[in-house]
C-alpha atoms as a PDB file:
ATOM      1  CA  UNK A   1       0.000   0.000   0.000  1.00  0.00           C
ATOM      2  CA  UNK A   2       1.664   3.706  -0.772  1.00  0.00           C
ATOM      3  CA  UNK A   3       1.406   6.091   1.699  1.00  0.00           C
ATOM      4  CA  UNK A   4      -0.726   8.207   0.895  1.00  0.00           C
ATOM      5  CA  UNK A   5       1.147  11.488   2.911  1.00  0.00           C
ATOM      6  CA  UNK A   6       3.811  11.307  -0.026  1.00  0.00           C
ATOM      7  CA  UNK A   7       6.433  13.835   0.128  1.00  0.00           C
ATOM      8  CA  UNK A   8       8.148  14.888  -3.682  1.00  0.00           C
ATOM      9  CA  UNK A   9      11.540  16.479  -3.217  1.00  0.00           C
ATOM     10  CA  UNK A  10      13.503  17.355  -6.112  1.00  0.00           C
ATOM     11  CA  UNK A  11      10.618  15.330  -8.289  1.00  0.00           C
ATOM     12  CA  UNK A  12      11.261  12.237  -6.694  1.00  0.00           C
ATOM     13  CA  UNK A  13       8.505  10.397  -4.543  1.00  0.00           C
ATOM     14  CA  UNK A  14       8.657   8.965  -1.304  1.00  0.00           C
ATOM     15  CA  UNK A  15       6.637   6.742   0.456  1.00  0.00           C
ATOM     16  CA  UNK A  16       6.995   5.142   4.196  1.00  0.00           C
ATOM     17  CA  UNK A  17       8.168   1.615   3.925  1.00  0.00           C
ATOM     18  CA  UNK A  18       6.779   1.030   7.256  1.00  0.00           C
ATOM     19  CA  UNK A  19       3.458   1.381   6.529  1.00  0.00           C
ATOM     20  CA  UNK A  20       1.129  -1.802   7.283  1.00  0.00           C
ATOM     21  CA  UNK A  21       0.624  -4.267   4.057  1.00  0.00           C
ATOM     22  CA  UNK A  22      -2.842  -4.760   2.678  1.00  0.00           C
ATOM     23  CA  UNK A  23      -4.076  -7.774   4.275  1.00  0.00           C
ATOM     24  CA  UNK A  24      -5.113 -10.657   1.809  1.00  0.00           C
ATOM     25  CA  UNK A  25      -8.827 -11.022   0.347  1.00  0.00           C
ATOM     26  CA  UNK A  26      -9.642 -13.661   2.484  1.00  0.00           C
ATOM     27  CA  UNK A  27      -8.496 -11.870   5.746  1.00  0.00           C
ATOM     28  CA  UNK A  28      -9.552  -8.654   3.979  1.00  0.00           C
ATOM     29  CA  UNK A  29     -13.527 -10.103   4.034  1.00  0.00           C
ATOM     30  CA  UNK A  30     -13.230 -11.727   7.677  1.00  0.00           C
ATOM     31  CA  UNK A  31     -12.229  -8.224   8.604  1.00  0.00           C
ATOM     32  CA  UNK A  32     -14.532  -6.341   7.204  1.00  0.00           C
ATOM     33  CA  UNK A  33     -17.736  -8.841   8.303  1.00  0.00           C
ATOM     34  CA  UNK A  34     -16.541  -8.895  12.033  1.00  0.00           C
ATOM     35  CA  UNK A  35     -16.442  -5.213  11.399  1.00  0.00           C
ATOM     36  CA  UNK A  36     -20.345  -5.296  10.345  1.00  0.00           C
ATOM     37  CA  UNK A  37     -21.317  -7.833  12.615  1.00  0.00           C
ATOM     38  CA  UNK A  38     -20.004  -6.113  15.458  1.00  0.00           C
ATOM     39  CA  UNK A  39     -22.215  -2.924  14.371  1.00  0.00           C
ATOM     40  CA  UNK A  40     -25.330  -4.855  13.428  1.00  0.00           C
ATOM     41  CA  UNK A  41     -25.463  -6.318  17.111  1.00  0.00           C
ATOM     42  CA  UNK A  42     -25.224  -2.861  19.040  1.00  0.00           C
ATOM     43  CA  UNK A  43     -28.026  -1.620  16.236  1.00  0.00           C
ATOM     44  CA  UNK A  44     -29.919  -4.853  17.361  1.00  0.00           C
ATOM     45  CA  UNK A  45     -29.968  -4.165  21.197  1.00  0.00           C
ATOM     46  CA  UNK A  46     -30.440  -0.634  19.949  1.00  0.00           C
ATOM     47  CA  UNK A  47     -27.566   1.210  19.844  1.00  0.00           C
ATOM     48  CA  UNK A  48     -26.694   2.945  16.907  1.00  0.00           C
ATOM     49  CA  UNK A  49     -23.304   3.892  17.115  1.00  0.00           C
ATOM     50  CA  UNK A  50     -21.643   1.116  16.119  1.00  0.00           C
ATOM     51  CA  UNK A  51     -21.834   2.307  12.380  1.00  0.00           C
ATOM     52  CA  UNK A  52     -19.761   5.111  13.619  1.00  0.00           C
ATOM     53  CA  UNK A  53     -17.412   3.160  15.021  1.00  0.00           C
ATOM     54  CA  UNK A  54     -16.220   1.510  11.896  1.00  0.00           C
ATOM     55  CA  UNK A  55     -16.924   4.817  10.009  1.00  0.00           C
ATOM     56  CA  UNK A  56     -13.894   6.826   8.049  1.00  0.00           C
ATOM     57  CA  UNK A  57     -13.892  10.694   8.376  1.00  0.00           C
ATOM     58  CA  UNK A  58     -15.154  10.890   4.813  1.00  0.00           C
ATOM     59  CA  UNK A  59     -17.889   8.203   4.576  1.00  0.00           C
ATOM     60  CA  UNK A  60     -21.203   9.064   2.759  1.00  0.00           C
ATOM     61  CA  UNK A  61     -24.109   7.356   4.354  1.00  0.00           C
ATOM     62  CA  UNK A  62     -27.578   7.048   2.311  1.00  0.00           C
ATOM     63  CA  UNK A  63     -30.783   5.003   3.792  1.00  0.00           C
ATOM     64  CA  UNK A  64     -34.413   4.628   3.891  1.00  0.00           C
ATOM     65  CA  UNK A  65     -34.376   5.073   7.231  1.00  0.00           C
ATOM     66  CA  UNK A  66     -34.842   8.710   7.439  1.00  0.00           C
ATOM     67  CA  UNK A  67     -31.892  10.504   5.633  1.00  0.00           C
ATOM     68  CA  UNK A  68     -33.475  12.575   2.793  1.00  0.00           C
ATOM     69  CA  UNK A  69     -30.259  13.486   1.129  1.00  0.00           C
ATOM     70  CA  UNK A  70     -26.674  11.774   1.618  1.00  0.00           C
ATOM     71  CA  UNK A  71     -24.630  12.346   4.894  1.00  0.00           C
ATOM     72  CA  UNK A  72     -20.956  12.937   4.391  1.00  0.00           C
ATOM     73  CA  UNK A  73     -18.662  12.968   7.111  1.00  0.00           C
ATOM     74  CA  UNK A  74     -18.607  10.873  10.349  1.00  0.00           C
ATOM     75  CA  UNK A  75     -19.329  13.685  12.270  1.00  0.00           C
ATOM     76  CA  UNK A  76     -22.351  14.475  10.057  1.00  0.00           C
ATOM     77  CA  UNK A  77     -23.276  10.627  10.346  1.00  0.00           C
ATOM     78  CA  UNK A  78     -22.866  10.531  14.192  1.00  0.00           C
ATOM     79  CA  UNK A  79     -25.552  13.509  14.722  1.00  0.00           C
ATOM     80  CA  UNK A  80     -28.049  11.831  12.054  1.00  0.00           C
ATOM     81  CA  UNK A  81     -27.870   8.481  14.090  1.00  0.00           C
ATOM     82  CA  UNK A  82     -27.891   9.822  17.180  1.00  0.00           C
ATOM     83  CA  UNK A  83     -31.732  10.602  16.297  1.00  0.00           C
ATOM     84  CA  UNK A  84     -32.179   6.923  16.616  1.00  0.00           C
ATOM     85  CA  UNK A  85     -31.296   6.441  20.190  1.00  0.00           C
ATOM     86  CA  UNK A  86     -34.482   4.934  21.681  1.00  0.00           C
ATOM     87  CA  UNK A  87     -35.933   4.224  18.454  1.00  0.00           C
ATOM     88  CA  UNK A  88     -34.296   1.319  17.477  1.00  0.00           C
ATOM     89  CA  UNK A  89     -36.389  -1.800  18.970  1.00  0.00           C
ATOM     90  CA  UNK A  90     -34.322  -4.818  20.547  1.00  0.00           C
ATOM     91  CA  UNK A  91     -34.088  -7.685  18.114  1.00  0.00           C
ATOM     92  CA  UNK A  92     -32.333 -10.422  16.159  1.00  0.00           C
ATOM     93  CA  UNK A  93     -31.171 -10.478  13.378  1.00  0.00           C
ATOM     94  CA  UNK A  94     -29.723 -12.560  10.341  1.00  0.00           C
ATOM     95  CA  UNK A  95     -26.913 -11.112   7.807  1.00  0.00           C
ATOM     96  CA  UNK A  96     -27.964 -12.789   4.800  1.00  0.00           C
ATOM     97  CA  UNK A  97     -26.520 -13.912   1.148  1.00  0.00           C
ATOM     98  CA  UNK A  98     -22.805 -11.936   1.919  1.00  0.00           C
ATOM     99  CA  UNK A  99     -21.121 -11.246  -1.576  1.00  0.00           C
ATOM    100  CA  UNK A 100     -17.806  -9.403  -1.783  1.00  0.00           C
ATOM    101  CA  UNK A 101     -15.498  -7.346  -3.513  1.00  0.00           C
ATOM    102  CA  UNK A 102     -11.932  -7.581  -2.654  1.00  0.00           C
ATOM    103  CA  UNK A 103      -9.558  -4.770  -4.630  1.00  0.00           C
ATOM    104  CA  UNK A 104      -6.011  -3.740  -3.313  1.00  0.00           C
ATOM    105  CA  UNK A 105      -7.265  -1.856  -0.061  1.00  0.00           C
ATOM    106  CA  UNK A 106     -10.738  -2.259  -0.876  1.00  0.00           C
ATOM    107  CA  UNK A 107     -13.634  -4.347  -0.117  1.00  0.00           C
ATOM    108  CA  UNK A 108     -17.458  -3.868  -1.089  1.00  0.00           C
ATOM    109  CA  UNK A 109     -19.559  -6.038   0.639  1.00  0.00           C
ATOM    110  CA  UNK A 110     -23.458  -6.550  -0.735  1.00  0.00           C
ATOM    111  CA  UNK A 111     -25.636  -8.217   1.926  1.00  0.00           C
ATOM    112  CA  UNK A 112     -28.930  -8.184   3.369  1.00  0.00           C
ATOM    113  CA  UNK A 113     -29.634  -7.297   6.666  1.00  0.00           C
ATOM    114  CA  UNK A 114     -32.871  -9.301   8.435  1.00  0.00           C
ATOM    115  CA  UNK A 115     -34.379  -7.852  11.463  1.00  0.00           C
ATOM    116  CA  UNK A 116     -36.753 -10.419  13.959  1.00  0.00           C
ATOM    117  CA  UNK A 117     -38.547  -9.186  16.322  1.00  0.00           C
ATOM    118  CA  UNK A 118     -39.454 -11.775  19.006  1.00  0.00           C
ATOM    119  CA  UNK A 119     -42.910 -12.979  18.241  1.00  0.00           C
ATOM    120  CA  UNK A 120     -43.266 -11.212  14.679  1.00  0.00           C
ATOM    121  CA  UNK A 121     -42.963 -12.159  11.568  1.00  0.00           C
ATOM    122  CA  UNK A 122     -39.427 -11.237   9.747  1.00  0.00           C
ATOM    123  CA  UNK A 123     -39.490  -7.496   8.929  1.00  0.00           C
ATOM    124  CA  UNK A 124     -38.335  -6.469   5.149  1.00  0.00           C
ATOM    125  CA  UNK A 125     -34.932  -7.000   5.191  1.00  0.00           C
ATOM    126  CA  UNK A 126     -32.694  -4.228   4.006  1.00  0.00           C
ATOM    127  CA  UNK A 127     -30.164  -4.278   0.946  1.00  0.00           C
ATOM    128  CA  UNK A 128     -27.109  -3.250   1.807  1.00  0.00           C
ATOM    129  CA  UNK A 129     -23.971  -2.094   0.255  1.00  0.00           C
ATOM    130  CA  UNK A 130     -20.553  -1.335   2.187  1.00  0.00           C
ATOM    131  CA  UNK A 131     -17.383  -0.048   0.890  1.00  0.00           C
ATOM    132  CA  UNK A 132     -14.418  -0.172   3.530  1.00  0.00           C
ATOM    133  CA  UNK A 133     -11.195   1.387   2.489  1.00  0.00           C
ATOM    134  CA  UNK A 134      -7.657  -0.173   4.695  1.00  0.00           C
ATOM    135  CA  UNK A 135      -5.804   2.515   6.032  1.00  0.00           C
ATOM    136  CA  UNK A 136      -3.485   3.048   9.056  1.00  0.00           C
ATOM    137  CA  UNK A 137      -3.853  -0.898   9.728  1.00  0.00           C
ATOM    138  CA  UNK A 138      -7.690  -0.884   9.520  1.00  0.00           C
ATOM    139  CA  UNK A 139     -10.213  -1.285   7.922  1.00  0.00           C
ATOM    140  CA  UNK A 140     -12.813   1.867   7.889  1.00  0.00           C
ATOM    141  CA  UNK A 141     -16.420   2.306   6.139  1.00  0.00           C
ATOM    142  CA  UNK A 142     -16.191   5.284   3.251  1.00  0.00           C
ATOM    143  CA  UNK A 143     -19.609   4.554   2.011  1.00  0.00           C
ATOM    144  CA  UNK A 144     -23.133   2.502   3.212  1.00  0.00           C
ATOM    145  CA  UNK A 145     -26.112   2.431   1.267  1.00  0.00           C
ATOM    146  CA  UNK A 146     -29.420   0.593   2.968  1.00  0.00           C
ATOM    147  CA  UNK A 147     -32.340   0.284   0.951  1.00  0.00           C
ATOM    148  CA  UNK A 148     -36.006  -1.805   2.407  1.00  0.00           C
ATOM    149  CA  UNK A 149     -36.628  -4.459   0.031  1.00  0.00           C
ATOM    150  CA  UNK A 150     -40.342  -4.534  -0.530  1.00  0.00           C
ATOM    151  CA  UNK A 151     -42.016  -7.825  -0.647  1.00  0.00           C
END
């Protein structure tokens, strides 16, 4: 991976040799879904800050959920799910049909997110699509997209 802080002098480009490797695809994609997984159970005992957690400074956030326009920034996102403190209904939940993506210090991960609550049939689960860039040894969300799939 090249650093991305590159310094030119005299024309010539450096880059810190001691920067951490990308990790291979398949460790790339356990990464990432431990990543998810670890967000999708705070959002299922109703905390909704576990999206923030795995957030990069520059991700852009779109949903169904109540955003009306895209949210850029983690900031930005932290404020728009902070509105869902004491919304979000305990639950279980299934992460469904996981296909990825793996480019150098990329992954895109398309899955579907089931919620259950206890007693009720299976909500609509949502679409979901996850971009998670590597850098500084981890791996950070630059972009979610969650759309209801109507049945």
């Amino acid at each position: 991976m090249i650093n991305t802080d590159r310094k030119t002098k005299n024309n010539i480009m450096t880059t810190n040799m001691n920067e951490p490797k990308t990790p291979t695809a398949d460790k790339a994609k356990i990464a990432v879904m431990e990543k998810i997984t670890m967000a999708a159970e705070k959002w299922s005992n109703g905390e909704p800050m576990g999206y923030v957690e795995c957030a990069a400074n520059d991700i852009v956030w779109l949903d169904e959920l109540g955003a009306l326009k895209p949210i850029s920034g983690s900031e930005t996102l932290k404020k728009y799910l902070e509105s869902f403190r004491g919304q979000i209904p305990t639950h279980k939940f299934k992460l469904l049909d996981p296909l990825f993506q793996v480019y150098n210090g990329i992954v895109i991960v398309t899955y579907r997110y089931q919620g259950i609550l206890d007693g009720e049939e299976p909500a609509n689960p949502y679409q979901i699509t996850s971009v998670y860039r590597y850098e500084n040894g981890d791996w950070l969300s630059v972009h979610e997209n969650w759309r209801e799939v109507k049945q």
